[in-house]
Protein backbone atom coordinates (compact mmCIF):
# COMPACT_ATOMS: atom_id res chain seq x y z
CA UNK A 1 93.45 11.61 80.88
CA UNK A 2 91.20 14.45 81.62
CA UNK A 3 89.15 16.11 78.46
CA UNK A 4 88.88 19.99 79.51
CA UNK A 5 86.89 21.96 76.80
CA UNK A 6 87.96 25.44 76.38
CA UNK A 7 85.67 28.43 78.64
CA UNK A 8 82.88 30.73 76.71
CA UNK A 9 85.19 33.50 77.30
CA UNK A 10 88.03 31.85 75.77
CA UNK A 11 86.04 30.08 72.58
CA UNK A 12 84.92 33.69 72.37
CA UNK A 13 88.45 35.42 72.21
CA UNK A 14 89.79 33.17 69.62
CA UNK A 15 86.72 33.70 67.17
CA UNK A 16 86.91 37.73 67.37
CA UNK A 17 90.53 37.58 66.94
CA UNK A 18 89.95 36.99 63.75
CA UNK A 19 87.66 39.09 62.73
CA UNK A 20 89.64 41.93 65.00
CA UNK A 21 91.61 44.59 62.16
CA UNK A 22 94.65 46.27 63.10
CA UNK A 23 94.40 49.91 63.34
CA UNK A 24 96.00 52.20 60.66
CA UNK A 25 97.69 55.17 61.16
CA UNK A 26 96.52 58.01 58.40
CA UNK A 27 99.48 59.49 56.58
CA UNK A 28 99.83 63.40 57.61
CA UNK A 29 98.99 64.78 54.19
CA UNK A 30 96.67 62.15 52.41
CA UNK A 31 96.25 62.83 48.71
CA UNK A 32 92.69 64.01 46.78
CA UNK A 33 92.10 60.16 46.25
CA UNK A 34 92.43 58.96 49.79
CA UNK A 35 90.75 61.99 51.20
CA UNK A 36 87.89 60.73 49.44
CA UNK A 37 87.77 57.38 50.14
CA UNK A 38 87.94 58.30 53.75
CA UNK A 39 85.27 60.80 53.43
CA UNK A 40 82.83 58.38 51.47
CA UNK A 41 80.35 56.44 54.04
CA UNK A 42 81.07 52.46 53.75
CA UNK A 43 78.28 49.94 52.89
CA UNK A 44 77.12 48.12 55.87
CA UNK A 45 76.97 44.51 55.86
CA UNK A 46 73.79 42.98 55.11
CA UNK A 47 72.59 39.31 56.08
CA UNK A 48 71.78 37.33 53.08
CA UNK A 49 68.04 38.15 53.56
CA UNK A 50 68.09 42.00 53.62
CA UNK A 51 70.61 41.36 50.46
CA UNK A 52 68.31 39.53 48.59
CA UNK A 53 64.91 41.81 49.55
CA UNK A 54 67.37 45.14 49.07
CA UNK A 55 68.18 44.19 45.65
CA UNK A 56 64.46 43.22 44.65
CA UNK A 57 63.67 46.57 46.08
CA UNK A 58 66.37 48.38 43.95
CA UNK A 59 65.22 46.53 41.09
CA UNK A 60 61.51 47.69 41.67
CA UNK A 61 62.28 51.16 42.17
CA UNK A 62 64.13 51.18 39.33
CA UNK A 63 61.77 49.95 37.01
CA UNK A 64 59.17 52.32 38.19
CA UNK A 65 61.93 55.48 37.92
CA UNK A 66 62.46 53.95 33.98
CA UNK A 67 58.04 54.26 33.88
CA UNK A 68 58.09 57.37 35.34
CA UNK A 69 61.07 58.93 33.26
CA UNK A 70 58.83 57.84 30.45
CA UNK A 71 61.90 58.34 28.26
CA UNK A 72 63.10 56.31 25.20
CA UNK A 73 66.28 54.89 24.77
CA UNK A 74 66.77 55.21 28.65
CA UNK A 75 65.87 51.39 29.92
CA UNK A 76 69.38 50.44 29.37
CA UNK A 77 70.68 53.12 32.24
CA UNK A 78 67.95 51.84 34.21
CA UNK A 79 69.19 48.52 34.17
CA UNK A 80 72.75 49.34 34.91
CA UNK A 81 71.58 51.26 38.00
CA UNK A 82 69.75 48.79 39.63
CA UNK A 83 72.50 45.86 38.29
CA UNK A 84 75.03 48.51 40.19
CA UNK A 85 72.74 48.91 43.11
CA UNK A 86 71.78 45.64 43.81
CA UNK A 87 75.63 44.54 43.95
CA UNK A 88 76.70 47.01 46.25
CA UNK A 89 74.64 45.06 48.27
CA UNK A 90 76.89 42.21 48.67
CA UNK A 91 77.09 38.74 47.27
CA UNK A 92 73.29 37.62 47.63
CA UNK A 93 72.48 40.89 46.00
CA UNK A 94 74.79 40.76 42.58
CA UNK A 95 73.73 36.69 42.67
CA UNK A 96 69.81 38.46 42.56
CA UNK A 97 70.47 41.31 40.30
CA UNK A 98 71.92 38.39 37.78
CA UNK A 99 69.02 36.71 38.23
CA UNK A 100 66.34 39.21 38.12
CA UNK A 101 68.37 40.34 34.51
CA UNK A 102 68.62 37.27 32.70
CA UNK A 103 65.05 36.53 33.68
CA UNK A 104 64.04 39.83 32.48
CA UNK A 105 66.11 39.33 28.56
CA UNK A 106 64.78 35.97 28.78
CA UNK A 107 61.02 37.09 28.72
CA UNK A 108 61.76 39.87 26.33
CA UNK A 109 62.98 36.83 23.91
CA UNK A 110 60.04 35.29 24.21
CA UNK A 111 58.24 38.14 23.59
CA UNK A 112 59.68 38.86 20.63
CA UNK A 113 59.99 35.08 19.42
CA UNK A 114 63.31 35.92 17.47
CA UNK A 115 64.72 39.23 19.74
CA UNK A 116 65.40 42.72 18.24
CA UNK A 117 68.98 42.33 18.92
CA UNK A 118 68.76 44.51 22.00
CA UNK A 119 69.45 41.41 24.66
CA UNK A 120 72.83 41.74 23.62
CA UNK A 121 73.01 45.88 24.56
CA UNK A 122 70.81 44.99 27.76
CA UNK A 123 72.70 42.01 29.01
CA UNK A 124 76.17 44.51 28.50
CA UNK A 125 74.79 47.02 30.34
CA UNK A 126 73.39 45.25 33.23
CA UNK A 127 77.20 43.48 33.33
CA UNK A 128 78.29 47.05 33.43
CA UNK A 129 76.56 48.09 36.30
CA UNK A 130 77.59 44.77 38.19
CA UNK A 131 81.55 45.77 37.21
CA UNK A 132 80.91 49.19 37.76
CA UNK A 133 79.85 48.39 41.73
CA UNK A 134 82.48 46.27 42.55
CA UNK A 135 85.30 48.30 40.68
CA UNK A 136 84.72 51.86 41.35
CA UNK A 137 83.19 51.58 45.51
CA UNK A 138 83.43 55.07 45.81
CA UNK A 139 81.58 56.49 42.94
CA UNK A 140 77.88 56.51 42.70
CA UNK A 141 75.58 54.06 40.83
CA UNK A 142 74.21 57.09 38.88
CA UNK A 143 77.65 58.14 38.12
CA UNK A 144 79.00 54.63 36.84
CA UNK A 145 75.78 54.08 34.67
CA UNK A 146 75.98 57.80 33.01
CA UNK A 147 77.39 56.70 30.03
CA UNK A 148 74.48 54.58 28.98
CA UNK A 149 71.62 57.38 29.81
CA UNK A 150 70.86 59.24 26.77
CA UNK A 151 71.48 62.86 26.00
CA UNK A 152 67.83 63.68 26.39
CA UNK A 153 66.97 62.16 29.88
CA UNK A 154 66.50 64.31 32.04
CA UNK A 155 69.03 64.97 34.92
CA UNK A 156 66.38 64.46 37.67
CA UNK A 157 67.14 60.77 37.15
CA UNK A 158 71.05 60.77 37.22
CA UNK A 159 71.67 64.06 39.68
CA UNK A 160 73.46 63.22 42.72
């Protein structure tokens, strides 16, 4: 009984036939909603490494836009924004941006030995930007996070 392993070309074949997708024919007359979808640019894929550093760098840029905004009552946008931003990364990125969050609440608690009750707004937000990235893919991270900016920020930090 011979043993005859299978040819590079072969092997090869059989792994991208899974990852081949069938093409779609567009309807004639999409409607608003899937004319935008097909108009919005997709996310490319990102190895675990430029996840992980992606997210760090939305959650440092971030933190300096909160500094530079300078404006009270506005950290809790901030957080959903980078929460959102970091997710849309992929899987590394929304394990990261949980990290980097709890982290963050956790220091503030000991900070404030007892909390001001705020953990509890900070932690929903940052969930909210998390849900708001994997539920609305086409909308902006400003735009899912506008709810928690306050009136008086100013629209240079939410403008898309």
């Amino acid at each position: 009984m011979e043993f005859r392993s299978p040819t590079l070309e072969s092997a090869i074949k059989k792994a991208t036939a899974a990852y081949k997708t069938p093409k779609v024919k567009p309807a004639s007359k999409p409607n608003s909603a899937a004319k935008r979808r097909m108009e919005e640019p997709s996310i490319p894929e990102q190895s675990p490494t430029q996840q992980r550093i992606g997210a760090i760098q939305d959650f440092t840029r971030n933190f300096q836009n909160m500094r530079d905004a300078n404006t009270r009552g506005a950290d809790k946008y901030f957080h959903c924004v980078a929460n959102c931003q970091a997710t849309r990364r992929g899987p590394i990125g929304e394990q990261v941006a949980r990290q980097l969050s709890n982290a963050r609440e956790w220091s503030q608690w000991v900070e404030n030995h007892f909390g001001d009750g705020d953990e509890a707004a900070d932690r929903a937000a940052n969930q909210r930007g998390r849900n708001g990235a994997r539920g609305n893919p086409g909308v902006s991270c400003h735009q899912v996070c506008r709810t928690e900016a306050p009136s008086w920020l100013s629209s240079r930090w939410y403008a898309d």
